[in-house]
N, C-alpha and C. Protein backbone atom coordinates (compact mmCIF):
# COMPACT_ATOMS: atom_id res chain seq x y z
N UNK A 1 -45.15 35.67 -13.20
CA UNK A 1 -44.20 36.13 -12.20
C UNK A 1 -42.95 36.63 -12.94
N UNK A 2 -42.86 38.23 -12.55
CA UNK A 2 -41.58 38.33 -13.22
C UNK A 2 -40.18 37.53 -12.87
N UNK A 3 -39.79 36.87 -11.62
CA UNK A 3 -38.62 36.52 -11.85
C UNK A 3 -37.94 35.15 -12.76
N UNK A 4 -40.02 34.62 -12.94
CA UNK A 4 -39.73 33.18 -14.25
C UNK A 4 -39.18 33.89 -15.28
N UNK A 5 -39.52 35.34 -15.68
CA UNK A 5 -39.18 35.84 -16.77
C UNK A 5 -37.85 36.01 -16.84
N UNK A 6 -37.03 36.33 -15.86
CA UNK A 6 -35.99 36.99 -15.45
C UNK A 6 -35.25 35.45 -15.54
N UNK A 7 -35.30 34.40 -15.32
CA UNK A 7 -34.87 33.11 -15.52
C UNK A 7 -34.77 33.06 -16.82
N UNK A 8 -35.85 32.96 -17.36
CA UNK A 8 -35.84 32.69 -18.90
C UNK A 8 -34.48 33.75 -19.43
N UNK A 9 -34.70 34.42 -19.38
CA UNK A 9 -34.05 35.49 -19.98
C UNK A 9 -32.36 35.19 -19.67
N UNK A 10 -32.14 34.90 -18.46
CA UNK A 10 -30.82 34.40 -17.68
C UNK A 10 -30.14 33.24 -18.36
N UNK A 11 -31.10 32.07 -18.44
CA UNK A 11 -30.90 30.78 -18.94
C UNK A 11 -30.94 30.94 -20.61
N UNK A 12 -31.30 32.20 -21.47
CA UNK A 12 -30.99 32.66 -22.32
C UNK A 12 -29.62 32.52 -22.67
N UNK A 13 -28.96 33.89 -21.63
CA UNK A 13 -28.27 34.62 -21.80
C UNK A 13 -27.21 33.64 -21.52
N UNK A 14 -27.23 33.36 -20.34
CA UNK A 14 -25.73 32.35 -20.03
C UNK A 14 -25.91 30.67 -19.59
N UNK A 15 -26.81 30.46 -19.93
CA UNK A 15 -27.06 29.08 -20.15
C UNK A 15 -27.64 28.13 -19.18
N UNK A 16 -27.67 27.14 -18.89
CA UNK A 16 -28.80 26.56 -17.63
C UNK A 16 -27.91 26.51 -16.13
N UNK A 17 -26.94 26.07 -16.00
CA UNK A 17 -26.19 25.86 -15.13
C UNK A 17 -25.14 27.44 -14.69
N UNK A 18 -25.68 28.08 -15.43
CA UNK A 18 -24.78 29.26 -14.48
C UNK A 18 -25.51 29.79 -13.26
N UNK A 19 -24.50 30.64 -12.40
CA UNK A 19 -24.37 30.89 -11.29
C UNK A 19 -25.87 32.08 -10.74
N UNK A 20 -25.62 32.73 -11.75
CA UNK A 20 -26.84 34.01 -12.14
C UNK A 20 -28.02 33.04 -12.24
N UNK A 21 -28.35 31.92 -13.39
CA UNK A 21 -29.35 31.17 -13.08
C UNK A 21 -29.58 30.71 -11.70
N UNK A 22 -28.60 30.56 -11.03
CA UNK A 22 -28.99 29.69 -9.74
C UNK A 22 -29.85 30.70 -8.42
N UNK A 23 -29.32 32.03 -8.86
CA UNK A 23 -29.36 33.10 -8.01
C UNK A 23 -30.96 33.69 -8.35
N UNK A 24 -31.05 33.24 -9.83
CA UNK A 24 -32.63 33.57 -9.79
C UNK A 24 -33.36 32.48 -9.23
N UNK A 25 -33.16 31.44 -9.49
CA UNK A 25 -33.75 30.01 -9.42
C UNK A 25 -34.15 30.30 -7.76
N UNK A 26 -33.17 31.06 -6.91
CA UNK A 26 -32.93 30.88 -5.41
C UNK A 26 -34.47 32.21 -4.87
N UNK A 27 -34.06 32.85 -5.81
CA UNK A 27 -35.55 34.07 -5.77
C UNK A 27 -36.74 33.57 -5.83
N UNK A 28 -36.76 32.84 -7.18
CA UNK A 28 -38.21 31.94 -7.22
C UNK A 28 -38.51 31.07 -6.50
N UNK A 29 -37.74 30.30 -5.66
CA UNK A 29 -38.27 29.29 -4.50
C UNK A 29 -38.45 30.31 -3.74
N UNK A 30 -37.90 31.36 -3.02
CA UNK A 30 -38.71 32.10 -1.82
C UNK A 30 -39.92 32.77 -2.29
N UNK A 31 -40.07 33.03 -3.22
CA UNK A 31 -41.47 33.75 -3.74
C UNK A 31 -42.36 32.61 -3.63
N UNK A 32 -42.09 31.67 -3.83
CA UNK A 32 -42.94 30.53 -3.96
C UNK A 32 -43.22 29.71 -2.90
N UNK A 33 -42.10 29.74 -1.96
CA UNK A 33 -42.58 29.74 -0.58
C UNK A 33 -43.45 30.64 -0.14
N UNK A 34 -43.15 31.89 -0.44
CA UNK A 34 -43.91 32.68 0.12
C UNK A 34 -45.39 33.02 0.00
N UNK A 35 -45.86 32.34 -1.30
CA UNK A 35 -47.18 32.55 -1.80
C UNK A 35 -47.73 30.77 -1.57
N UNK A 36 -47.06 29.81 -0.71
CA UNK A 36 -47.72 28.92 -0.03
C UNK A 36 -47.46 27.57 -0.98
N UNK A 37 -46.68 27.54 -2.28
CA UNK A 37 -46.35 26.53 -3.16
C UNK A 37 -45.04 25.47 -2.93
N UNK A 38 -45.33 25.59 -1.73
CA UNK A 38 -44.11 24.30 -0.97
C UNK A 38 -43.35 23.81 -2.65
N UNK A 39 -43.87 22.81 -2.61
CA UNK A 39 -43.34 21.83 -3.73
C UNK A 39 -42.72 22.43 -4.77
N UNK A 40 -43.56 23.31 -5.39
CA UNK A 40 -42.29 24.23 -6.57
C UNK A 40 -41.37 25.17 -6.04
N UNK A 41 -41.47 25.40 -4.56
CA UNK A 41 -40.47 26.22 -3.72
C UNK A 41 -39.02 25.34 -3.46
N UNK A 42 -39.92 23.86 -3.43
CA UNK A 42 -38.48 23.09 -3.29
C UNK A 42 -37.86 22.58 -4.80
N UNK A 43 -38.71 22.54 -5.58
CA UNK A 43 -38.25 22.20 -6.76
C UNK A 43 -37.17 22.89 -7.14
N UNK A 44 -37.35 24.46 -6.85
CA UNK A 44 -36.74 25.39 -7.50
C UNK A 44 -35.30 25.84 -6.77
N UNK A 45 -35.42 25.59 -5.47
CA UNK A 45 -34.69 25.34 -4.24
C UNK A 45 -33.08 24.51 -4.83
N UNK A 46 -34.11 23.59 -4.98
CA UNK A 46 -33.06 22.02 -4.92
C UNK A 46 -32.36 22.70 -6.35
N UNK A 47 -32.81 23.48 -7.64
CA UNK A 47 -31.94 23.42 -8.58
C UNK A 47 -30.62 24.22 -8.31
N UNK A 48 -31.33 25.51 -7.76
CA UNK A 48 -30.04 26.59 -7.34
C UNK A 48 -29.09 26.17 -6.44
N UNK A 49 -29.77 25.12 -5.38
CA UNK A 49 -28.49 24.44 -4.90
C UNK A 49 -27.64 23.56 -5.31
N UNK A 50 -28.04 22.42 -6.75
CA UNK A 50 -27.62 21.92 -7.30
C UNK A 50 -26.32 22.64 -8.10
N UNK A 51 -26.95 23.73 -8.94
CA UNK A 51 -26.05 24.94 -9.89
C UNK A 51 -24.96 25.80 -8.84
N UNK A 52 -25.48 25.88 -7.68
CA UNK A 52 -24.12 26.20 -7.13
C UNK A 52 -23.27 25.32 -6.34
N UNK A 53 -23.75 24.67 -6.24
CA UNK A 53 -22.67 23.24 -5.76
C UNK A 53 -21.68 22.85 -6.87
N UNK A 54 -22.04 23.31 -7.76
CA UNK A 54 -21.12 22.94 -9.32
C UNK A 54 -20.31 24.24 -9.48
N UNK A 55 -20.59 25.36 -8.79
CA UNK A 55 -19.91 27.12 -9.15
C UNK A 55 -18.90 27.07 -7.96
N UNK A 56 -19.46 27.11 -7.01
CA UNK A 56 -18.73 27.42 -5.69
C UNK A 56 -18.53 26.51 -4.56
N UNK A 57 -17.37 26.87 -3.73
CA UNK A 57 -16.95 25.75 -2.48
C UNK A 57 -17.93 26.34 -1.64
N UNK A 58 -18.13 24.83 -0.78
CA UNK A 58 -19.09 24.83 0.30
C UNK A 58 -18.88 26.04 0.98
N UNK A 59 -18.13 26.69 0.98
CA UNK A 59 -17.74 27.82 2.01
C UNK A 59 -18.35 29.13 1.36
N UNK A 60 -18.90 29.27 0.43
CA UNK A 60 -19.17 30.70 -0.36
C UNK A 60 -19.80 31.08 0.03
N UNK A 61 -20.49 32.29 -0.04
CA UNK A 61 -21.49 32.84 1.25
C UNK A 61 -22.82 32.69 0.43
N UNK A 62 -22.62 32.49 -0.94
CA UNK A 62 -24.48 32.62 -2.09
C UNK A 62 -24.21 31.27 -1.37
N UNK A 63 -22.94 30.14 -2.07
CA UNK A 63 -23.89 28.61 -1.67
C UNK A 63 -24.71 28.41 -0.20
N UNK A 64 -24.02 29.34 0.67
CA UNK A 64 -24.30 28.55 1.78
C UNK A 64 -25.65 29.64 1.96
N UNK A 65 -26.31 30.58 1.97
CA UNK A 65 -27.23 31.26 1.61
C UNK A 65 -28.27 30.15 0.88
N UNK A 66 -27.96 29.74 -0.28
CA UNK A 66 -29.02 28.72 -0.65
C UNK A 66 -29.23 27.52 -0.06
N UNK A 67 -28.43 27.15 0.81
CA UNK A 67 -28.45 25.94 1.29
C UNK A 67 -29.61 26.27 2.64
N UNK A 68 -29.22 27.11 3.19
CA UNK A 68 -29.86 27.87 4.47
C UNK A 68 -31.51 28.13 4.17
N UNK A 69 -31.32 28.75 2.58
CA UNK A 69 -33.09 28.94 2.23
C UNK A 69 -33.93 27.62 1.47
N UNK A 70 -33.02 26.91 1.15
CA UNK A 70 -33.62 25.25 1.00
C UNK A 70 -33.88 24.77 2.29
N UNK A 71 -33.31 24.64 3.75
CA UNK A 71 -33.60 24.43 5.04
C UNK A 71 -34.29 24.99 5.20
N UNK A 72 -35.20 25.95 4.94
CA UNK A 72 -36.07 26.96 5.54
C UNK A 72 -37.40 26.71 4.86
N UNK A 73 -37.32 26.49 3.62
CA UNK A 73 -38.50 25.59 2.53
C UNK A 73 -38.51 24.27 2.83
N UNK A 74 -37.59 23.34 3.53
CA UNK A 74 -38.22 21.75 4.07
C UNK A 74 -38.70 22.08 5.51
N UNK A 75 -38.35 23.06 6.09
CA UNK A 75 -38.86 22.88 7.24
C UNK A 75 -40.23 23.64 7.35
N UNK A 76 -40.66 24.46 6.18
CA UNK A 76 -41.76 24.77 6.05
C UNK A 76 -43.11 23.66 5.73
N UNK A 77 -42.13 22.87 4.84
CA UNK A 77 -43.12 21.93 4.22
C UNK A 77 -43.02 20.32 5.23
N UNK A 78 -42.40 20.64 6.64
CA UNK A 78 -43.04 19.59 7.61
C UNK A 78 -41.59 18.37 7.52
N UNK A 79 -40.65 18.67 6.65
CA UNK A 79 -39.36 17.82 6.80
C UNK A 79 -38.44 18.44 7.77
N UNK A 80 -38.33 18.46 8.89
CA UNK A 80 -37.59 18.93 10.08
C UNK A 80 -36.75 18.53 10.26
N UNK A 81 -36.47 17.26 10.04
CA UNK A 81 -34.86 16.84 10.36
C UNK A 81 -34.27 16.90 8.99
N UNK A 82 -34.64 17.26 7.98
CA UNK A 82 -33.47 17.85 6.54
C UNK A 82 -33.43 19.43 6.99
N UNK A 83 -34.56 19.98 7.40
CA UNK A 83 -34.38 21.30 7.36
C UNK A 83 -33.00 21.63 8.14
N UNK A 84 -33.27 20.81 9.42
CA UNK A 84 -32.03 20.87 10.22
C UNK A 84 -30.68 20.98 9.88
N UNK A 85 -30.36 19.58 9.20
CA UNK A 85 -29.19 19.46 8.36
C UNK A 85 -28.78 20.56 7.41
N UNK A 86 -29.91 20.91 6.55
CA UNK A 86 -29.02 22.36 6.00
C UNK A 86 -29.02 23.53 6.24
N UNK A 87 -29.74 23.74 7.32
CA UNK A 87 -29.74 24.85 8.09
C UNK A 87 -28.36 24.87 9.33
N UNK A 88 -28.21 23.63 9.37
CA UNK A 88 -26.75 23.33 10.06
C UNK A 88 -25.63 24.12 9.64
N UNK A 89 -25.77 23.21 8.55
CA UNK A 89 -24.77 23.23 7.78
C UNK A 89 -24.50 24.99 7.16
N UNK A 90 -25.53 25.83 7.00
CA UNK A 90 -25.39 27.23 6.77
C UNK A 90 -25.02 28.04 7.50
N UNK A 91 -25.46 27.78 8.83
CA UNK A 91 -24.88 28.39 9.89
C UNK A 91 -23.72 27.84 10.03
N UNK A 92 -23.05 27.08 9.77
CA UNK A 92 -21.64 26.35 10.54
C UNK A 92 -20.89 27.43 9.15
N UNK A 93 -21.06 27.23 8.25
CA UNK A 93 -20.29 27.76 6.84
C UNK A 93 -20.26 29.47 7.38
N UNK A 94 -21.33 29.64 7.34
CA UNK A 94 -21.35 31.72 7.77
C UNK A 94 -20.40 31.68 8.85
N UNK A 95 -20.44 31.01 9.84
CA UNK A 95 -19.90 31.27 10.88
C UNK A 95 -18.04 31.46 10.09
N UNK A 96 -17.77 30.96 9.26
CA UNK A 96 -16.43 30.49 9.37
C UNK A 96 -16.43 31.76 7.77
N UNK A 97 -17.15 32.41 7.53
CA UNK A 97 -16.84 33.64 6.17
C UNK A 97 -16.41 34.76 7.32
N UNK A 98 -14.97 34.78 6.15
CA UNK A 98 -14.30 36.10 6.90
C UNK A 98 -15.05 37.23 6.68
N UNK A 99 -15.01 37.93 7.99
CA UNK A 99 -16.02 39.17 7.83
C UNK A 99 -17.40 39.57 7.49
N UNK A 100 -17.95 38.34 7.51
CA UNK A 100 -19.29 37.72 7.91
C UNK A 100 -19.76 38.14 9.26
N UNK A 101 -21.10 38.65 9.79
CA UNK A 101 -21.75 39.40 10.57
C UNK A 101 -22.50 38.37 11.23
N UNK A 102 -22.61 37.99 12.48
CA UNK A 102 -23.53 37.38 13.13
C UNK A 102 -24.43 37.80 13.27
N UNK A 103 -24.42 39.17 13.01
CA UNK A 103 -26.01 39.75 13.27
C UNK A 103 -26.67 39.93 12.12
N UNK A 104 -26.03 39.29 10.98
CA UNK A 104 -26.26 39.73 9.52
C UNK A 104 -27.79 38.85 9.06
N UNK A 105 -28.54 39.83 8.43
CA UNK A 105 -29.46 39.05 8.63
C UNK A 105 -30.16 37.47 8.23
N UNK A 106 -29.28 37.27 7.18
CA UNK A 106 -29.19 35.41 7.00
C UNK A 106 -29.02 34.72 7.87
N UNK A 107 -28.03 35.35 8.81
CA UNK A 107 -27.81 34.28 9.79
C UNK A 107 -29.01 34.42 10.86
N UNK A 108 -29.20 35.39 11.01
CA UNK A 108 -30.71 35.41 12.23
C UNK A 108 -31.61 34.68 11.66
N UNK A 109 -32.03 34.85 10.34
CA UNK A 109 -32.98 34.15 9.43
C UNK A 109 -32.43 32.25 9.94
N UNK A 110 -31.76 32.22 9.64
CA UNK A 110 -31.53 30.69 9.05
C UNK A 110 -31.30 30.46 10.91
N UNK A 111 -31.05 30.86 11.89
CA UNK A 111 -30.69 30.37 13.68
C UNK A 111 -32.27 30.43 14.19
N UNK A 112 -33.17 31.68 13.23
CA UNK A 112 -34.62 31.30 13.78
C UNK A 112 -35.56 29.87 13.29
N UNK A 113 -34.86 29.56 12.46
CA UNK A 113 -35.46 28.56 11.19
C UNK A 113 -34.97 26.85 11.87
N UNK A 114 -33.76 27.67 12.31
CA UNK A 114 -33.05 26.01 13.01
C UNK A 114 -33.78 25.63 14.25
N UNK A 115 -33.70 27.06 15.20
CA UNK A 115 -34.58 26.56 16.29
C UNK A 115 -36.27 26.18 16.25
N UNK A 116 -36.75 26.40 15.11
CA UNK A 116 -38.02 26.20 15.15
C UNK A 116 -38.26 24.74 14.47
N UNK A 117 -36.96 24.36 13.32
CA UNK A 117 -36.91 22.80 13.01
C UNK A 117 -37.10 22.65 14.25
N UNK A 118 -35.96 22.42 15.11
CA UNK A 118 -35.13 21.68 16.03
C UNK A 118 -36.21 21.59 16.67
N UNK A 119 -37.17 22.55 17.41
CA UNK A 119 -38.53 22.26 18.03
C UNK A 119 -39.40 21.38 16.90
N UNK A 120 -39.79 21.41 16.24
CA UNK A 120 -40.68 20.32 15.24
C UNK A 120 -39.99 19.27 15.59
N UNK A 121 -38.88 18.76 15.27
CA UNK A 121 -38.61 17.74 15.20
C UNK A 121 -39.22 16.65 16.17
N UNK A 122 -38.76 17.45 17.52
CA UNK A 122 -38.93 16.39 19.00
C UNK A 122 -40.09 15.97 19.18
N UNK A 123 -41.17 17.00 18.18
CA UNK A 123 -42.68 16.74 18.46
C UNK A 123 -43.13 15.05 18.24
């Protein structure tokens, strides 16, 4: 997969914990969601949110972007009430970025993702 390469190369260049690492790290969990690998989707998930929790305030629009696509990978993989929580929590943060778009498409992404936790859950 090119974007492991594109990691490597990143974590090269500027070291494990930078921001650019986290931003690839955040690519490779959706690819990896997307090709059905839950577990290394969250593995990879949980680091970029880790690396930007250390870069940026809760309020940034990448952190809260990763936080939103880590909610979207637990609630894929059947954890509904975490998905919730950070899918909450992404939407509450977008809501409050100046000049931030409600119709933008993260936020539709991450309000379709909440309501479909929020339905799992009650099941």
């Amino acid at each position: 997969m090119l974007y492991l390469h594109a990691r490597d190369i990143r974590v090269r260049v500027f070291g494990e914990e930078h921001p650019a690492v986290a931003e690839t790290l955040n690519n490779v969990a959706l690819v990896y969601a997307e090709m059905g690998q839950g577990k290394k989707a969250l593995e990879m998930s949980q680091k970029a949110l880790a690396i930007a929790a250390k870069h940026y305030p809760p309020t940034h629009p990448d952190f809260l972007s990763y936080c939103g696509n880590y909610g979207v990978i637990l609630g894929a993989q059947g954890m509904k009430p975490e998905a919730v929580w950070y899918l909450e929590k992404a939407l509450a943060g977008l809501k409050e970025v100046k000049g931030f778009s409600l119709s933008h498409v993260w936020f539709k992404k991450f309000k379709r993702h909440l309501d479909e936790a929020k339905r799992g859950s009650k099941e």
